[in-house]
C-alpha atoms as a PDB file:
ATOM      1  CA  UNK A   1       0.000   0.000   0.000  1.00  0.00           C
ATOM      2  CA  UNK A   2       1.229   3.059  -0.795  1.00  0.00           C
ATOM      3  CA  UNK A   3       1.097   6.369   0.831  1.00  0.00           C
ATOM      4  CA  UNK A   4       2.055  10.027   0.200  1.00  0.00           C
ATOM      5  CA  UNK A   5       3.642  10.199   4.091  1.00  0.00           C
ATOM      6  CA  UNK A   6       5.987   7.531   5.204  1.00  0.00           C
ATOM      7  CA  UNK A   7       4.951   7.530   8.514  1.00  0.00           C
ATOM      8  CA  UNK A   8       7.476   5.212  10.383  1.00  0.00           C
ATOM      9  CA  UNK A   9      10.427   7.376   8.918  1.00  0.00           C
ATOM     10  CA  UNK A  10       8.442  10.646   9.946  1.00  0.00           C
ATOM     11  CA  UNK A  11      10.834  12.761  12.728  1.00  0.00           C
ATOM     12  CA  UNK A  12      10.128  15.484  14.934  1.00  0.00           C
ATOM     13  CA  UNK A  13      11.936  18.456  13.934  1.00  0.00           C
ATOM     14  CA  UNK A  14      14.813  19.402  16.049  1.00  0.00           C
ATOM     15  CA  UNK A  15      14.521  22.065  18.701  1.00  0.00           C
ATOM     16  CA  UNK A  16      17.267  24.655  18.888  1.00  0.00           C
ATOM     17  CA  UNK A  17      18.426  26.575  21.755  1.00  0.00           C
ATOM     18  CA  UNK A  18      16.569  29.959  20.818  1.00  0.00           C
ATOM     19  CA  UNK A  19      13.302  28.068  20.431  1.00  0.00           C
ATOM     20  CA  UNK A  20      13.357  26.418  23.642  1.00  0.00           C
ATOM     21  CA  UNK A  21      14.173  29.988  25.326  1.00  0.00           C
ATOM     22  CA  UNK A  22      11.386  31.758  23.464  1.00  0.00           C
ATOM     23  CA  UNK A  23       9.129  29.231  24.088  1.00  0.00           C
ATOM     24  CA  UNK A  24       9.855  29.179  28.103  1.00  0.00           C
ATOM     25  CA  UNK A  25       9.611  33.019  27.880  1.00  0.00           C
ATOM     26  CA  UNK A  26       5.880  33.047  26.187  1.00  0.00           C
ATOM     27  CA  UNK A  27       4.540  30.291  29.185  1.00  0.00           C
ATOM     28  CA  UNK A  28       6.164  32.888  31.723  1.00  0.00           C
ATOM     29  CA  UNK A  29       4.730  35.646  30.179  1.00  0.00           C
ATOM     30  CA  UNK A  30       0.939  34.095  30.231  1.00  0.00           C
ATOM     31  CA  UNK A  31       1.378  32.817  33.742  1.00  0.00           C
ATOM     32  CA  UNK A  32       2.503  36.399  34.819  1.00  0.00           C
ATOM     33  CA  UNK A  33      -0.705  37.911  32.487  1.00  0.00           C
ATOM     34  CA  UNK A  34      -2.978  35.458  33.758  1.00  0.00           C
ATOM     35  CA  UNK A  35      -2.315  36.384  37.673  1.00  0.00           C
ATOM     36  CA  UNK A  36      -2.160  40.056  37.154  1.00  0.00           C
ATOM     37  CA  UNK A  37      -5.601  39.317  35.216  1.00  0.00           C
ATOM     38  CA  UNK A  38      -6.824  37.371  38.293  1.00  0.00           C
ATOM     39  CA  UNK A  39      -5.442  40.083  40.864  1.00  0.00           C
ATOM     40  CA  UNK A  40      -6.774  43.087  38.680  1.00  0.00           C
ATOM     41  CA  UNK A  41     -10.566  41.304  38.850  1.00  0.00           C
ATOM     42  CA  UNK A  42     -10.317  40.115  42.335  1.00  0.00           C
ATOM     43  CA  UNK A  43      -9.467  43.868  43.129  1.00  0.00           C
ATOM     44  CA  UNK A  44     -12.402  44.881  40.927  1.00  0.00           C
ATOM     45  CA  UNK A  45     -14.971  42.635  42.274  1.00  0.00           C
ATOM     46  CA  UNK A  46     -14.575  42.906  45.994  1.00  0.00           C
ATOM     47  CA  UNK A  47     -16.580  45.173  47.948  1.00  0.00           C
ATOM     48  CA  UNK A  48     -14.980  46.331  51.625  1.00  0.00           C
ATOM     49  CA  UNK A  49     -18.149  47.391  53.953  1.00  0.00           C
ATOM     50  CA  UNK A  50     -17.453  48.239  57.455  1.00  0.00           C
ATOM     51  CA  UNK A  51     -20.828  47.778  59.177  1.00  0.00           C
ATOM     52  CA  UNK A  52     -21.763  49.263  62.878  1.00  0.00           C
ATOM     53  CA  UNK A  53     -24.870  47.530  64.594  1.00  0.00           C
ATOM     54  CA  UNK A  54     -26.389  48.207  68.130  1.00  0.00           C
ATOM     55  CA  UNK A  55     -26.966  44.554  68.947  1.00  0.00           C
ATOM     56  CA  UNK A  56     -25.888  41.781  67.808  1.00  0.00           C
ATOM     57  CA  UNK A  57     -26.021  37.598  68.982  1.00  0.00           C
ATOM     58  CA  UNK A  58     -23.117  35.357  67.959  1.00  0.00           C
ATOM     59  CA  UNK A  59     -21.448  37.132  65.247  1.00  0.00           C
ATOM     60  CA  UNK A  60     -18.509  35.261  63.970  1.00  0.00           C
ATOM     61  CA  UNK A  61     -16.160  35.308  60.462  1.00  0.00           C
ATOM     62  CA  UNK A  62     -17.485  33.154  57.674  1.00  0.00           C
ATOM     63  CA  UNK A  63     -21.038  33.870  59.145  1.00  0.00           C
ATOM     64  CA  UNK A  64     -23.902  34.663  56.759  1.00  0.00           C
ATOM     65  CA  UNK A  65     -25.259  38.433  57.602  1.00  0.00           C
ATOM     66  CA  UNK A  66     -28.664  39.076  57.366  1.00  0.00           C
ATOM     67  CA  UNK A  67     -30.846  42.319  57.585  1.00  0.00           C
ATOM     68  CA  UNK A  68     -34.602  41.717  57.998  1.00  0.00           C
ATOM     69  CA  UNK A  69     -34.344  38.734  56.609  1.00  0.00           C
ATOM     70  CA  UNK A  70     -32.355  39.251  53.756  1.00  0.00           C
ATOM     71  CA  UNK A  71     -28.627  38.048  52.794  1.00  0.00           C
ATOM     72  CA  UNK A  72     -26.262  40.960  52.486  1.00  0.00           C
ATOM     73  CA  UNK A  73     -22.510  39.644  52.976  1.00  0.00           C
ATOM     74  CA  UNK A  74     -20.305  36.675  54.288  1.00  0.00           C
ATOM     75  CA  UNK A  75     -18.822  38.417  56.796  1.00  0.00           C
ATOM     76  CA  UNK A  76     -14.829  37.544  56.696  1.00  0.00           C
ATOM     77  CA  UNK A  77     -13.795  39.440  59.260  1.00  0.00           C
ATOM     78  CA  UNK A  78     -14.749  41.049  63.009  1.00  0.00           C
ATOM     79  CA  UNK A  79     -13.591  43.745  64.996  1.00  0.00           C
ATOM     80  CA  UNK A  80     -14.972  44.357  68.206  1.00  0.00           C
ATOM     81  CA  UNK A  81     -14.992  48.168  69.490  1.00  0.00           C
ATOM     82  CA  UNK A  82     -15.369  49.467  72.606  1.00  0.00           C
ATOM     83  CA  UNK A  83     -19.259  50.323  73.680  1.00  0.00           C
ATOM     84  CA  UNK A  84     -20.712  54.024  72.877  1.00  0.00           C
END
């Protein structure tokens, strides 16, 4: 049988220095973009709230906050003050 490609004799061109560099240089380059991309929208996306209530019963980080009955935050972090 006889084909246009000889595929047993087929070889995998030979990789020279530069190409190996450039190449290790592009995967670099998208791993830096990519976490600059994922710090940029994590930046972007968050919302800081700082929150004072009267009264409150067992407040505690990773809680779910709700005002008359409705979900406003996941609270990630407390900081008790002094009373008023």
């Amino acid at each position: 049988m006889s084909t246009i490609f000889n595929v047993r004799n087929m070889k995998m061109p030979a990789l020279t220095k530069a190409s190996v560099i450039i190449g290790a240089l592009i995967v670099i380059l998208a791993l830096v973009v990519a976490y600059a991309g994922y710090y940029v929208y994590n930046k972007l996306t968050t919302n800081t709230v700082v929150a004072e209530f009267a009264q409150t019963l067992a407040l505690y980080p990773a809680n779910k906050v709700q005002i008359m009955g409705v979900r406003v935050v996941r609270s990630t972090r407390f900081e008790p003050a002094a009373t008023r």
